[in-house]
PDB file of N, CA and C in Angstrom:
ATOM      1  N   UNK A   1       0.846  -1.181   0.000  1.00  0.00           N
ATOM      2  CA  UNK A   1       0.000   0.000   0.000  1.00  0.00           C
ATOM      3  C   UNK A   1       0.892   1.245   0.000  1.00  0.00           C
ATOM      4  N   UNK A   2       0.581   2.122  -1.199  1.00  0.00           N
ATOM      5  CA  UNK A   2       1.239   3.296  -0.982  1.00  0.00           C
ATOM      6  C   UNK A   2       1.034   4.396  -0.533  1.00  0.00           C
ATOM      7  N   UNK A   3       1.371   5.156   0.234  1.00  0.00           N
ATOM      8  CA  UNK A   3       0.920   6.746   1.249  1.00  0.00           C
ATOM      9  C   UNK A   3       0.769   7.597  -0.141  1.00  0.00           C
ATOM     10  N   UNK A   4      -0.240   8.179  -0.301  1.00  0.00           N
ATOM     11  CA  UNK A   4      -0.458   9.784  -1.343  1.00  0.00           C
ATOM     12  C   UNK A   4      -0.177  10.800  -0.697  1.00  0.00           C
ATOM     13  N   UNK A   5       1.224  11.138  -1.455  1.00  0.00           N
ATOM     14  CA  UNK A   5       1.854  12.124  -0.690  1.00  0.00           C
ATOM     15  C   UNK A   5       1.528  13.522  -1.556  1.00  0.00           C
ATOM     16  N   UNK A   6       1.104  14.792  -1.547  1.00  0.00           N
ATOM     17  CA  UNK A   6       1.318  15.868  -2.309  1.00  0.00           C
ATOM     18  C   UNK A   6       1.660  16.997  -2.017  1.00  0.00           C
ATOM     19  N   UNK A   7       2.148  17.872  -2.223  1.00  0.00           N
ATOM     20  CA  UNK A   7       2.797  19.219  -2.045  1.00  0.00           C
ATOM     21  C   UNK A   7       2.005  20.150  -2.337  1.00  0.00           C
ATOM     22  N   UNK A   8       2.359  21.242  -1.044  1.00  0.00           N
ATOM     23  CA  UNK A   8       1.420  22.445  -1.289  1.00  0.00           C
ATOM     24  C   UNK A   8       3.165  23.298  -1.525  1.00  0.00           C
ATOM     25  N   UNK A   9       2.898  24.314  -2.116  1.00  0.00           N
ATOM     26  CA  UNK A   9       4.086  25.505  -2.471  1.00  0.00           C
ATOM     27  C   UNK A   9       3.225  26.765  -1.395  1.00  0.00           C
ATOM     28  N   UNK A  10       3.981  26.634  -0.552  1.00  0.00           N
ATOM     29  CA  UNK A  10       3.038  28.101  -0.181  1.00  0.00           C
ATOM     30  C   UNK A  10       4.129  29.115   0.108  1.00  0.00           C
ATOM     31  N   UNK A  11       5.238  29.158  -0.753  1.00  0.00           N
ATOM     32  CA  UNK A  11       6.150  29.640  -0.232  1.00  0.00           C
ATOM     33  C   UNK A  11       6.367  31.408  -0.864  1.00  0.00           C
ATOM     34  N   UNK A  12       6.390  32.042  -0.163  1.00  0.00           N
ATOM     35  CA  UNK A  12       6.016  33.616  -0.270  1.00  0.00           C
ATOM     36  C   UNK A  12       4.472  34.106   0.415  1.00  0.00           C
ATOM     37  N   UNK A  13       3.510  33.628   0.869  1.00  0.00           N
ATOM     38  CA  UNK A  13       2.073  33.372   1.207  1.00  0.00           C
ATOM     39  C   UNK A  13       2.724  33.978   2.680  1.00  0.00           C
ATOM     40  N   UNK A  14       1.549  34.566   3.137  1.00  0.00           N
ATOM     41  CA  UNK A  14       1.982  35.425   5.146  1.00  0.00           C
ATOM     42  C   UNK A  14       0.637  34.435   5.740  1.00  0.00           C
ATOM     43  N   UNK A  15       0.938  34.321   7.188  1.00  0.00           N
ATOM     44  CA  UNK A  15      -0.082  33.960   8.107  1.00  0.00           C
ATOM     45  C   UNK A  15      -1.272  34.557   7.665  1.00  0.00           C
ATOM     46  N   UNK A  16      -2.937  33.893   7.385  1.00  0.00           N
ATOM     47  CA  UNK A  16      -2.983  32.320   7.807  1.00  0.00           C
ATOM     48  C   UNK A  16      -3.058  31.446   6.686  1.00  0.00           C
ATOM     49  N   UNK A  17      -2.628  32.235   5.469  1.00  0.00           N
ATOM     50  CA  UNK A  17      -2.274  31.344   3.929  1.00  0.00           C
ATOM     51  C   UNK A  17      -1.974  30.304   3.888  1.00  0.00           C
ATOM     52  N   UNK A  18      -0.987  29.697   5.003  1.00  0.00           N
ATOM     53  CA  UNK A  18      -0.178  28.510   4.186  1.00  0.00           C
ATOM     54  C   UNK A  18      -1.318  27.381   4.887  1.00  0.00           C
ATOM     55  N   UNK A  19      -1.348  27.855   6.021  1.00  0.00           N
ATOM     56  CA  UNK A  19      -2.735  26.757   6.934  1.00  0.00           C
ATOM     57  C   UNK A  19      -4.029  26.558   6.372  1.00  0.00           C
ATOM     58  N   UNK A  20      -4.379  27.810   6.092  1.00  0.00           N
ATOM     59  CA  UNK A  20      -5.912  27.812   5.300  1.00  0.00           C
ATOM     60  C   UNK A  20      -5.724  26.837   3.928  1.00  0.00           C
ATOM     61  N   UNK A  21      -4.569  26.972   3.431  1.00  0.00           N
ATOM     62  CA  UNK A  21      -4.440  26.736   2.116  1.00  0.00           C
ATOM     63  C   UNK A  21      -3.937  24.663   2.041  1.00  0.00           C
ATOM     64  N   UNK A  22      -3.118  24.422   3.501  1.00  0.00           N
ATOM     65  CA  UNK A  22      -3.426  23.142   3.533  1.00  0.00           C
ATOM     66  C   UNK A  22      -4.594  22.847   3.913  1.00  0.00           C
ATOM     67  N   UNK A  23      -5.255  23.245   5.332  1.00  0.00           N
ATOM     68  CA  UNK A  23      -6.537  22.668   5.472  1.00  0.00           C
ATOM     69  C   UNK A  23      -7.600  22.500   3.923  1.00  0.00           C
ATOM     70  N   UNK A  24      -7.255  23.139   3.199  1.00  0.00           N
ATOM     71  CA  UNK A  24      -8.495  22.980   2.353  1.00  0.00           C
ATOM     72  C   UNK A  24      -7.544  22.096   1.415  1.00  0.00           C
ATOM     73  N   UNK A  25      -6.241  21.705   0.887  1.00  0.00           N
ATOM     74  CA  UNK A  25      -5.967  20.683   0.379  1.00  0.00           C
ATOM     75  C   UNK A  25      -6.164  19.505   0.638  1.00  0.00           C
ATOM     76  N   UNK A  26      -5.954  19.232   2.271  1.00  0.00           N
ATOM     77  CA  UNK A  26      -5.887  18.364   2.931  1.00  0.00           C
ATOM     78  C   UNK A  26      -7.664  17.222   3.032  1.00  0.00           C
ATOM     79  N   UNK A  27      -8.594  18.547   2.958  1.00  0.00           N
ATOM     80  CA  UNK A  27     -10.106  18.282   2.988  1.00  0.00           C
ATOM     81  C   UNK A  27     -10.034  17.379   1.676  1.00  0.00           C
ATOM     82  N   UNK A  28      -9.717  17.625   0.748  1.00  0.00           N
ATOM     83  CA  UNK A  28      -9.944  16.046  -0.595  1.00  0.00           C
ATOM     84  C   UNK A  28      -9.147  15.391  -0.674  1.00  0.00           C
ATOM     85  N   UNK A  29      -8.311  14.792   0.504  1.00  0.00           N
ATOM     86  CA  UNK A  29      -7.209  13.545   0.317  1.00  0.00           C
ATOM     87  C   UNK A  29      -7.869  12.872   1.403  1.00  0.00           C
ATOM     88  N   UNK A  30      -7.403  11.477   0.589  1.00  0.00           N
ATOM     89  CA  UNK A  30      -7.779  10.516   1.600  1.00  0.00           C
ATOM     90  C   UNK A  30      -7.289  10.353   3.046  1.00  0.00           C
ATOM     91  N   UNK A  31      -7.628  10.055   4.061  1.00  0.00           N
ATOM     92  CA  UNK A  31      -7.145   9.496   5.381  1.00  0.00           C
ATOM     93  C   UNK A  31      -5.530   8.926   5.126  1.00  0.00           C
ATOM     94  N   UNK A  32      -5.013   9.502   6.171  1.00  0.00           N
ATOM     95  CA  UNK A  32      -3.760   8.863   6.078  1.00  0.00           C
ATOM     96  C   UNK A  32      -2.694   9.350   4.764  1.00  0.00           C
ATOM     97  N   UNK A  33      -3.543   9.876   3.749  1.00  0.00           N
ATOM     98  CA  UNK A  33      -2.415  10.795   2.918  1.00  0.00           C
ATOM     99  C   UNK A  33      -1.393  12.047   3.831  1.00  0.00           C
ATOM    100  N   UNK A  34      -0.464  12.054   3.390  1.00  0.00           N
ATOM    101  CA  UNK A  34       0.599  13.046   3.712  1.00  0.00           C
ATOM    102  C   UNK A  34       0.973  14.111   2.850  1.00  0.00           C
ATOM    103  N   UNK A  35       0.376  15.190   2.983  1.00  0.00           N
ATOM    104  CA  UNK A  35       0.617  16.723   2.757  1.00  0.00           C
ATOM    105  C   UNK A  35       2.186  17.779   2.987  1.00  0.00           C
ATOM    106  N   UNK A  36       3.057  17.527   1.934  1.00  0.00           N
ATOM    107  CA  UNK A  36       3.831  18.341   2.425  1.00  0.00           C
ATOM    108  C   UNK A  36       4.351  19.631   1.827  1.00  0.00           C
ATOM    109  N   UNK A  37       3.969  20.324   3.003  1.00  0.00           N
ATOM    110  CA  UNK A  37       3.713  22.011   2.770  1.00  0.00           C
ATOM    111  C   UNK A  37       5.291  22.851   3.104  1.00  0.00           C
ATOM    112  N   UNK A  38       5.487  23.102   1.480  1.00  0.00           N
ATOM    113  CA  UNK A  38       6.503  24.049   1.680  1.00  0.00           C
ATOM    114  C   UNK A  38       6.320  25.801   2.411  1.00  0.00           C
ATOM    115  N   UNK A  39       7.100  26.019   3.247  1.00  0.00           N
ATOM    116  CA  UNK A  39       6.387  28.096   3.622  1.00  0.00           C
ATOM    117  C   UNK A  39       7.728  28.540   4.203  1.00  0.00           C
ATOM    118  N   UNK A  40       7.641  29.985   3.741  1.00  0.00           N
ATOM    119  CA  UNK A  40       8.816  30.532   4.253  1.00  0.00           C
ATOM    120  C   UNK A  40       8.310  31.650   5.058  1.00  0.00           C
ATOM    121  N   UNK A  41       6.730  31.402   5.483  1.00  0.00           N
ATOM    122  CA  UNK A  41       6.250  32.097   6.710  1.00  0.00           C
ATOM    123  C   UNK A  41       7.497  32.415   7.874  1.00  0.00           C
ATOM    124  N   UNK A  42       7.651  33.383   8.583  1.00  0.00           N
ATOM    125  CA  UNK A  42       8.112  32.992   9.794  1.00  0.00           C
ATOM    126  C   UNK A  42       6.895  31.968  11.481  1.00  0.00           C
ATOM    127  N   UNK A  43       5.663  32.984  10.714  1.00  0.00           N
ATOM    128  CA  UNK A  43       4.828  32.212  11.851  1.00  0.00           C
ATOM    129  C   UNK A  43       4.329  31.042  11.757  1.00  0.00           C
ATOM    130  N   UNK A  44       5.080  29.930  10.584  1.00  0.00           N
ATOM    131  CA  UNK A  44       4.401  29.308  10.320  1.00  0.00           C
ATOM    132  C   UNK A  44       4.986  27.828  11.058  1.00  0.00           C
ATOM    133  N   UNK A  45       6.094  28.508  11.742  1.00  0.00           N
ATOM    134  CA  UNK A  45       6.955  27.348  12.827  1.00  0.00           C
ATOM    135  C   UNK A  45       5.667  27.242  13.680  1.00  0.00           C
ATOM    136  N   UNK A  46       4.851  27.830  14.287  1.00  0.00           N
ATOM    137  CA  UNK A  46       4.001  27.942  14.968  1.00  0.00           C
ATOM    138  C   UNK A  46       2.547  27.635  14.559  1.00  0.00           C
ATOM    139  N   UNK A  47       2.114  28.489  13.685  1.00  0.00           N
ATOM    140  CA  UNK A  47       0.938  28.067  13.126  1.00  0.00           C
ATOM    141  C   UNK A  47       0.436  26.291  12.808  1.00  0.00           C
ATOM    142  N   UNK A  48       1.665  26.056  11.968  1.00  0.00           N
ATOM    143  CA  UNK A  48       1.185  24.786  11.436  1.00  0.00           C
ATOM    144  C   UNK A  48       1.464  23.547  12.635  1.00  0.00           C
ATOM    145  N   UNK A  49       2.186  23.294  13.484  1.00  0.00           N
ATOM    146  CA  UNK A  49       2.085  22.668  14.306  1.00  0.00           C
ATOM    147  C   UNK A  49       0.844  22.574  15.568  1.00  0.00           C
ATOM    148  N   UNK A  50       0.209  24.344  15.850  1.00  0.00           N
ATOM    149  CA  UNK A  50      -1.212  24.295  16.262  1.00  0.00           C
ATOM    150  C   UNK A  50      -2.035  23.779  15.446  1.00  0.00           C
ATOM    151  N   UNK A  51      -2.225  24.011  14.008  1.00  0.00           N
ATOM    152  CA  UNK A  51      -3.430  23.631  13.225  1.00  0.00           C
ATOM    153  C   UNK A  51      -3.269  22.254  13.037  1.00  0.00           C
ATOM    154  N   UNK A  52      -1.967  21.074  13.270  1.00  0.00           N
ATOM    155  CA  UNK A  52      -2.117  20.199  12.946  1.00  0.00           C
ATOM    156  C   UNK A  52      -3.108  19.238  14.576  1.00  0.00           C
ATOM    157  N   UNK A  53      -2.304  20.152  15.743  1.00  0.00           N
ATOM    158  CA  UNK A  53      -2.946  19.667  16.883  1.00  0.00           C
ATOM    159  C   UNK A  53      -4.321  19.867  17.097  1.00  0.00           C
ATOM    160  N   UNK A  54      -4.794  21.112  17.037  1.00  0.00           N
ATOM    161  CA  UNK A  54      -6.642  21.600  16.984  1.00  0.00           C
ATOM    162  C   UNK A  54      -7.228  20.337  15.684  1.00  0.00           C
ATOM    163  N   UNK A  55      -6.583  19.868  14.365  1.00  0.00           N
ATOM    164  CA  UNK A  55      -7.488  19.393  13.806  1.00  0.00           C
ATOM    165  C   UNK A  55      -7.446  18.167  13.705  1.00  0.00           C
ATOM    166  N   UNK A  56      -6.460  17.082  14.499  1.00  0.00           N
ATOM    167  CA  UNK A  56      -6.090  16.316  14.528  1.00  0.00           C
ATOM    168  C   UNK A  56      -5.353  15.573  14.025  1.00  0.00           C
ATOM    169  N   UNK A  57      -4.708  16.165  12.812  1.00  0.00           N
ATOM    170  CA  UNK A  57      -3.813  15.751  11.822  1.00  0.00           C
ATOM    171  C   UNK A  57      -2.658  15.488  12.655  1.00  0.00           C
ATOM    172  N   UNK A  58      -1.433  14.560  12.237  1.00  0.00           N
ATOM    173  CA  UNK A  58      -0.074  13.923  12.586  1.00  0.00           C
ATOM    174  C   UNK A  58       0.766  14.896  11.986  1.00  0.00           C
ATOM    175  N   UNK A  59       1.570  15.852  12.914  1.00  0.00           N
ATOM    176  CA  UNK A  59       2.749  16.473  12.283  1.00  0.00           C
ATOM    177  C   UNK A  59       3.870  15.493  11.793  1.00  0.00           C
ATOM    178  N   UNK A  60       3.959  14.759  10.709  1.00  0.00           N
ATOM    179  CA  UNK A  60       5.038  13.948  11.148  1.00  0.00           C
ATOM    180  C   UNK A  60       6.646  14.191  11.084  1.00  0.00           C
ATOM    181  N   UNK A  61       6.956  15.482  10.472  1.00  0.00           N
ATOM    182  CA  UNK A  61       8.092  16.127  10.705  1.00  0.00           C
ATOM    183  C   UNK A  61       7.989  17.662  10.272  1.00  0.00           C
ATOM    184  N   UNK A  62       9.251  18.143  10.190  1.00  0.00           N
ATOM    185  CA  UNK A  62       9.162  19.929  10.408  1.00  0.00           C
ATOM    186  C   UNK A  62      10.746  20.022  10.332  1.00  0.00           C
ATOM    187  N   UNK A  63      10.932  20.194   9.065  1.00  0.00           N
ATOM    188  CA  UNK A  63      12.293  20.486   8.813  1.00  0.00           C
ATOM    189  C   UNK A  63      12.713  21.850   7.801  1.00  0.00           C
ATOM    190  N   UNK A  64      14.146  22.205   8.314  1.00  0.00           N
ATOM    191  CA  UNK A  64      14.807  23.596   7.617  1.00  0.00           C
ATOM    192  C   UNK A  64      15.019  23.189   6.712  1.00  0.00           C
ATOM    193  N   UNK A  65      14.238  23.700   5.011  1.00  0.00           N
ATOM    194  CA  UNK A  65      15.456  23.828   3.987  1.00  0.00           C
ATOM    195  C   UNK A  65      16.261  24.743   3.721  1.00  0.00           C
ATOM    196  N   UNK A  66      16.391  25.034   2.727  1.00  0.00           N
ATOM    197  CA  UNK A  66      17.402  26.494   2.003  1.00  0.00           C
ATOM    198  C   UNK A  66      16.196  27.663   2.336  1.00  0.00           C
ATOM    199  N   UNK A  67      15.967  28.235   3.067  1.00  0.00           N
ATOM    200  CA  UNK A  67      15.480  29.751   3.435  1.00  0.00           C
ATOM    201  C   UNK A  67      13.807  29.220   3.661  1.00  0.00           C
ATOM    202  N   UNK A  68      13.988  27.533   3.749  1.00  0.00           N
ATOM    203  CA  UNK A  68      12.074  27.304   4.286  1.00  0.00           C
ATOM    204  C   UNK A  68      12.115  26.453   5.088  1.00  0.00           C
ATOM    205  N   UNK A  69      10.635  26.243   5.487  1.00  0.00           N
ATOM    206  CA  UNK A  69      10.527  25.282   5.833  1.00  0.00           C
ATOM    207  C   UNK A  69       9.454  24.094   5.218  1.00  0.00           C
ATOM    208  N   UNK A  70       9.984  22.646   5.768  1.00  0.00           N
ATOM    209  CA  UNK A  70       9.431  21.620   5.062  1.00  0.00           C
ATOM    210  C   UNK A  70       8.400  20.731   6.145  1.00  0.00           C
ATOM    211  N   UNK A  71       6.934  21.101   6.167  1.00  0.00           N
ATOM    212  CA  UNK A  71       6.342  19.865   6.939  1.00  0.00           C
ATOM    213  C   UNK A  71       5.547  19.069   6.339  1.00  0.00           C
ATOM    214  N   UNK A  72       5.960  17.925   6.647  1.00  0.00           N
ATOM    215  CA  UNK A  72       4.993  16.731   6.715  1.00  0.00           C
ATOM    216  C   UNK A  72       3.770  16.608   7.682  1.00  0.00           C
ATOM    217  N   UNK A  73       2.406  16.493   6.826  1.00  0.00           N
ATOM    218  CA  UNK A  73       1.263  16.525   7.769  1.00  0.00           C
ATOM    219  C   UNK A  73       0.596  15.486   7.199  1.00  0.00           C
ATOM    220  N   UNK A  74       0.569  14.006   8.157  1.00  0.00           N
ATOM    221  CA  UNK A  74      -0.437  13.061   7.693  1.00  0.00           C
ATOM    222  C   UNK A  74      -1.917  13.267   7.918  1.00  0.00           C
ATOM    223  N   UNK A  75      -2.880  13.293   7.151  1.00  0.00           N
ATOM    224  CA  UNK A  75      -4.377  13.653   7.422  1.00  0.00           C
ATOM    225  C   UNK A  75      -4.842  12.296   8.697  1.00  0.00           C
ATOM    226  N   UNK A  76      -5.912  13.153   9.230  1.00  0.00           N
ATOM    227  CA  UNK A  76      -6.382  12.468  10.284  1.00  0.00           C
ATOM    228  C   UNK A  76      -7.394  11.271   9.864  1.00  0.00           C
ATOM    229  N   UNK A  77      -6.855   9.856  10.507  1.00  0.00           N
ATOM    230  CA  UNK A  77      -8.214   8.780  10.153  1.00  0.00           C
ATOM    231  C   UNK A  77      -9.552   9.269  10.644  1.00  0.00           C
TER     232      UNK A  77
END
């Protein structure tokens, strides 16, 4: 079985863009797909780790790239 993984670009987008903009990607993937949202928000070290906790989604990582950041958000069963 393979995980559907897809990418959001939200990179240049300000608070609450990059969240609004996964939550509503995230709404037509299946359970258990993994969303990973590029942002070079600064608030978004913050943001997206609340929105994954309030909606129940799995942060499953949160990493620095070259001037962003990279999270992995598995959708909630």
């Amino acid at each position: 079985m393979s995980i559907s993984t897809e990418t959001l670009d939200a990179l240049g987008l300000l608070c609450p863009l990059p969240v609004l903009k996964a939550r509503k990607r995230l709404k037509s993937m299946p359970s258990g797909a993994v969303l990973r949202v590029l942002a070079d928000d600064p608030a978004a070290i913050i943001d997206v780790p609340h929105f994954c906790a309030e909606s129940g989604h799995k942060l499953v990582s949160q990493e620095d790239a070259d001037g962003h950041q990279i999270y992995l958000i598995q959708k909630a069963g």
